[in-house]
PDB file of N, CA and C in Angstrom:
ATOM      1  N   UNK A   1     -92.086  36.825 -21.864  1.00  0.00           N
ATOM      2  CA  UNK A   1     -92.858  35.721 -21.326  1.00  0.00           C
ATOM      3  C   UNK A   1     -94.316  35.797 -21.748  1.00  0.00           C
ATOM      4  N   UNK A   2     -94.733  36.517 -22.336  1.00  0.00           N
ATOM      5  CA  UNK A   2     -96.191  36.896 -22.804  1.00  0.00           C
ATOM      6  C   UNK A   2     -97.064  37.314 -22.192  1.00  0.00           C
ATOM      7  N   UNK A   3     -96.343  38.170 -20.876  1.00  0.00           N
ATOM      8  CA  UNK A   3     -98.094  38.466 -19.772  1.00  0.00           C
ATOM      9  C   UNK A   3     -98.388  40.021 -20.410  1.00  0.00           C
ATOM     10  N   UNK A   4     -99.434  39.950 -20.511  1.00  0.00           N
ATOM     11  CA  UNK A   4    -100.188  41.221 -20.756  1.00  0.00           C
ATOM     12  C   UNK A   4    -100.064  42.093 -19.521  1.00  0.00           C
ATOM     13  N   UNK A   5    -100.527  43.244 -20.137  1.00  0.00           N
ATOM     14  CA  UNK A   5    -100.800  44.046 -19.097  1.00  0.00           C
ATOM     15  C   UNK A   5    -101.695  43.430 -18.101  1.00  0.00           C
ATOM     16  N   UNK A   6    -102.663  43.362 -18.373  1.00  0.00           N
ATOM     17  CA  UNK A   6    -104.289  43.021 -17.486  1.00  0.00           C
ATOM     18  C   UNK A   6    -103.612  41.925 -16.605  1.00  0.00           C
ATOM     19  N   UNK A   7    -102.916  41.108 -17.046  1.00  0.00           N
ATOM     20  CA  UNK A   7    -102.486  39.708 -15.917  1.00  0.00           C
ATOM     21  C   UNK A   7    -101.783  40.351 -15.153  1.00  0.00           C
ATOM     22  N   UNK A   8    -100.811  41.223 -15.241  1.00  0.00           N
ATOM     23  CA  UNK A   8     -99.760  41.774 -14.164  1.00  0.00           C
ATOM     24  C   UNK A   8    -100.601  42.803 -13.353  1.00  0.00           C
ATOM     25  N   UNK A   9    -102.074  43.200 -13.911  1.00  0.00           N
ATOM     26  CA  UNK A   9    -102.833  44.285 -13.119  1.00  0.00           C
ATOM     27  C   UNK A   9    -103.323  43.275 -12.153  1.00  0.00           C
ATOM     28  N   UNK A  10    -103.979  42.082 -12.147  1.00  0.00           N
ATOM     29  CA  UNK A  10    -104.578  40.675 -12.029  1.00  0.00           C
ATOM     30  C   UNK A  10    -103.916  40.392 -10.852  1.00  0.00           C
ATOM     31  N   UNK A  11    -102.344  40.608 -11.194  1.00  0.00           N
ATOM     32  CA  UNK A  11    -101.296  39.210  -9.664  1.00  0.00           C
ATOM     33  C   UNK A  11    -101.156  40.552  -8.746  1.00  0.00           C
ATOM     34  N   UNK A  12    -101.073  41.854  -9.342  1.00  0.00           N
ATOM     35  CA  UNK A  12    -100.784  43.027  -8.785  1.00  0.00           C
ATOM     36  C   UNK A  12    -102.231  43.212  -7.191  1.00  0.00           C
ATOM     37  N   UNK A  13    -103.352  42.837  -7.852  1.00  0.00           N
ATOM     38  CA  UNK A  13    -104.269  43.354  -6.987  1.00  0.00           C
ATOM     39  C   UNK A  13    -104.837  41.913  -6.317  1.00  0.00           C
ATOM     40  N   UNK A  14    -103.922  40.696  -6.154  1.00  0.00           N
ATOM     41  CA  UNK A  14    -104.418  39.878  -5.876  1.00  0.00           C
ATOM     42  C   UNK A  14    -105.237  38.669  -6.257  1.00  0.00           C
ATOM     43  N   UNK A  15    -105.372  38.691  -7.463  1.00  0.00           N
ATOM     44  CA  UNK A  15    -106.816  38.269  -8.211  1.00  0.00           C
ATOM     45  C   UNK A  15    -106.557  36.960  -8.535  1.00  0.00           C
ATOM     46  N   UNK A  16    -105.259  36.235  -8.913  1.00  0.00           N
ATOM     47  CA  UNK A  16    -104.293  35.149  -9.028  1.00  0.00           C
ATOM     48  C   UNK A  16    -103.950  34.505  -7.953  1.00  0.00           C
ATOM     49  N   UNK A  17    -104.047  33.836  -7.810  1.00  0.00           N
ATOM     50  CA  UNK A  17    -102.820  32.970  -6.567  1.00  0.00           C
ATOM     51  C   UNK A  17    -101.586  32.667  -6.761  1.00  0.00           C
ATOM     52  N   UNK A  18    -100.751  32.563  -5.927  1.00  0.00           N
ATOM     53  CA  UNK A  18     -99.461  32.720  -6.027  1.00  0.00           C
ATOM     54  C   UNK A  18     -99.525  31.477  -6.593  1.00  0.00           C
ATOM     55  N   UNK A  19     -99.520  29.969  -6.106  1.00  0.00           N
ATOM     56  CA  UNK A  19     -99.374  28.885  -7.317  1.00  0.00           C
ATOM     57  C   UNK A  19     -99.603  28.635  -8.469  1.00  0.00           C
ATOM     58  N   UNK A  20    -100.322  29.316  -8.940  1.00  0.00           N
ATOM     59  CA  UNK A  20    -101.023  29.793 -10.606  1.00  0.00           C
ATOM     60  C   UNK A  20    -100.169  30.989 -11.122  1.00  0.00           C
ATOM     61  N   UNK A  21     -99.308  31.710 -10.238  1.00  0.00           N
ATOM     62  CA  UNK A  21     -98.326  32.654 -10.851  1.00  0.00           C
ATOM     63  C   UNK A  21     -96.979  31.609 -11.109  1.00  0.00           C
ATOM     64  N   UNK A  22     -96.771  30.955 -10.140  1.00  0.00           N
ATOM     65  CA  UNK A  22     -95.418  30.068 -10.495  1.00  0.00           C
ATOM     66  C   UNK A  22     -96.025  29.257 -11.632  1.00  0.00           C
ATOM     67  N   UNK A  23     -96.846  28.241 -11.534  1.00  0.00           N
ATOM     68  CA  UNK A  23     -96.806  27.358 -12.460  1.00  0.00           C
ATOM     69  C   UNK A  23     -96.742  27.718 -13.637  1.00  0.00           C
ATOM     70  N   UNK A  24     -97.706  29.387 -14.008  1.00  0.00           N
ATOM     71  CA  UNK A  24     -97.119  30.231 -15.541  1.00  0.00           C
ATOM     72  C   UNK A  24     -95.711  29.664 -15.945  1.00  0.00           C
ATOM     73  N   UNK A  25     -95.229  30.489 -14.282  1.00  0.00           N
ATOM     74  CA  UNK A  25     -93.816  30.685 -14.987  1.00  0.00           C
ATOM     75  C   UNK A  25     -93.264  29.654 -14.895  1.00  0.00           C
ATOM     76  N   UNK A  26     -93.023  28.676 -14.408  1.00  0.00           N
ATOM     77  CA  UNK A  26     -92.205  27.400 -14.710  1.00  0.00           C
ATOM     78  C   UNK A  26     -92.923  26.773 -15.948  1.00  0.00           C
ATOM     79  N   UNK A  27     -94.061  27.314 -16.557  1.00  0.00           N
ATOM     80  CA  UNK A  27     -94.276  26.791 -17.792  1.00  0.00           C
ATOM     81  C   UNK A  27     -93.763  27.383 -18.679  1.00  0.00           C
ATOM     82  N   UNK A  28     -93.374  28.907 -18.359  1.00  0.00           N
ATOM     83  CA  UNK A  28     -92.887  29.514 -19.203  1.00  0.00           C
ATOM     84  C   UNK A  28     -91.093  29.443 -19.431  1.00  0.00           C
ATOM     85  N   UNK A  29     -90.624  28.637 -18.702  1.00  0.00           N
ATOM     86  CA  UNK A  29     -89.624  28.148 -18.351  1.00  0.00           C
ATOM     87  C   UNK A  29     -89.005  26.812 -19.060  1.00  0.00           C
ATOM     88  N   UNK A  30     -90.371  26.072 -19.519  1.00  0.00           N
ATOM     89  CA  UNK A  30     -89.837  24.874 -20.249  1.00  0.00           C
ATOM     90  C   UNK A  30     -90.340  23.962 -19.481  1.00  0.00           C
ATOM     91  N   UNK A  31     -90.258  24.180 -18.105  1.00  0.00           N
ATOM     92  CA  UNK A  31     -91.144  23.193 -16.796  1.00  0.00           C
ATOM     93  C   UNK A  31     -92.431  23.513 -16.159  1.00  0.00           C
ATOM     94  N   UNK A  32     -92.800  22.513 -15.018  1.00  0.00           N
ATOM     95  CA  UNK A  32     -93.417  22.334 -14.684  1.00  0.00           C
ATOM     96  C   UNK A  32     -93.731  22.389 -13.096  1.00  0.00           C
ATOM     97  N   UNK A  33     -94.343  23.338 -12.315  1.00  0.00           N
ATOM     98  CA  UNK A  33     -94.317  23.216 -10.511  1.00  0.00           C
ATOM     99  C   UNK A  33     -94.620  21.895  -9.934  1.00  0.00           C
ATOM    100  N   UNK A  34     -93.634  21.686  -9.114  1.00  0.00           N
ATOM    101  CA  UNK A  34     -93.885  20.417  -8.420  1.00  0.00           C
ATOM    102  C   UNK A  34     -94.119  21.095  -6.829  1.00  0.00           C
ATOM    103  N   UNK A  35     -95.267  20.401  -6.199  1.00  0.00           N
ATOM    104  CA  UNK A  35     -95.442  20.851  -4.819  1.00  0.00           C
ATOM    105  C   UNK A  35     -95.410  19.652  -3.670  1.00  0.00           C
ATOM    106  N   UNK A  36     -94.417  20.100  -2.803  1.00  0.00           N
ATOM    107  CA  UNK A  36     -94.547  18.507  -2.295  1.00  0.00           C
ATOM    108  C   UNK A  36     -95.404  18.757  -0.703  1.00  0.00           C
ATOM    109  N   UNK A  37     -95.205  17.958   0.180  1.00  0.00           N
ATOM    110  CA  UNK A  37     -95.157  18.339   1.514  1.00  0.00           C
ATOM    111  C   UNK A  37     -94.225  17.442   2.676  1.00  0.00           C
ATOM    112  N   UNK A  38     -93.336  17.986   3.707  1.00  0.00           N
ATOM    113  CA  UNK A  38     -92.065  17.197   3.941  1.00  0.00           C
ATOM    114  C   UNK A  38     -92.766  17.033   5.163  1.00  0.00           C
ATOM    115  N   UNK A  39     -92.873  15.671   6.103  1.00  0.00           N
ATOM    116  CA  UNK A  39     -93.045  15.879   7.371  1.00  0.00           C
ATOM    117  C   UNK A  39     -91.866  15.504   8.587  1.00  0.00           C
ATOM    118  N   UNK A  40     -91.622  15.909   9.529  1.00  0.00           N
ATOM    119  CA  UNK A  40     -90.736  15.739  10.628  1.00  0.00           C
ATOM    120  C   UNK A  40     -90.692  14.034  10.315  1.00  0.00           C
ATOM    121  N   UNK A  41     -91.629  13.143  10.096  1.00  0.00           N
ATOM    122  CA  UNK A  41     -90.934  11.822  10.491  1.00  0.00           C
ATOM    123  C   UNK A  41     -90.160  11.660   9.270  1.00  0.00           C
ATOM    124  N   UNK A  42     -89.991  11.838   8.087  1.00  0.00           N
ATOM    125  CA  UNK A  42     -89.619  11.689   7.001  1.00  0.00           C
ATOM    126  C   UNK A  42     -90.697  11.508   5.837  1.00  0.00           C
ATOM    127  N   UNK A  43     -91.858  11.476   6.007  1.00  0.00           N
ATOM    128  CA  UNK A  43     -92.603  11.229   4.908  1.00  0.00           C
ATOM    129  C   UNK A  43     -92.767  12.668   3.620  1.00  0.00           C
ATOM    130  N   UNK A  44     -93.307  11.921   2.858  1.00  0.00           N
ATOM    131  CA  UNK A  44     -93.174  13.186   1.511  1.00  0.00           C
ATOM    132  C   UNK A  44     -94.781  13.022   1.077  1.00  0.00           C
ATOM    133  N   UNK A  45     -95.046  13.860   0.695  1.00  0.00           N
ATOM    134  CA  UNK A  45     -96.651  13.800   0.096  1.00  0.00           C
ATOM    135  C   UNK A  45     -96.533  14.972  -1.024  1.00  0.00           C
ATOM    136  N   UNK A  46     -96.861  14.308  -2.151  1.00  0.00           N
ATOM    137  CA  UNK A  46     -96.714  15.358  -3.285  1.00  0.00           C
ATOM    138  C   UNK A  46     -97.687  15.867  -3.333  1.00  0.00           C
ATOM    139  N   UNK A  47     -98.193  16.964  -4.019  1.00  0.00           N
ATOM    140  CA  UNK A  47     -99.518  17.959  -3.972  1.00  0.00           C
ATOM    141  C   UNK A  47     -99.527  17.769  -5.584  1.00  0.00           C
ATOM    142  N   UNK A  48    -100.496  17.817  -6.143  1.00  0.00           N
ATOM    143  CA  UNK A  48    -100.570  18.082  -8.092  1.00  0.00           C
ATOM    144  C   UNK A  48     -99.538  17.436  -8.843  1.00  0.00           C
TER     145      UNK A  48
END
């Protein structure tokens, strides 16, 4: 997948955010993160 050392030292000590670790990898995947938000009445609100 191409992570260097230094990036895995990086997600290791926090330094990344977890949504910037997925979206790598679903880029590295061929895709793309979709983030939504679901609420109790039924509504959807996409994020990015």
């Amino acid at each position: 997948m191409g992570v260097t050392k230094g990036r895995i030292s990086q997600i290791e000590q926090g330094k990344i955010s977890g949504q910037d670790v997925l979206a790598r990898y679903a880029s590295a995947l061929g895709g793309r993160l979709h983030q939504a938000i679901y609420f109790d009445d039924g509504d959807i609100a996409a994020i990015a």
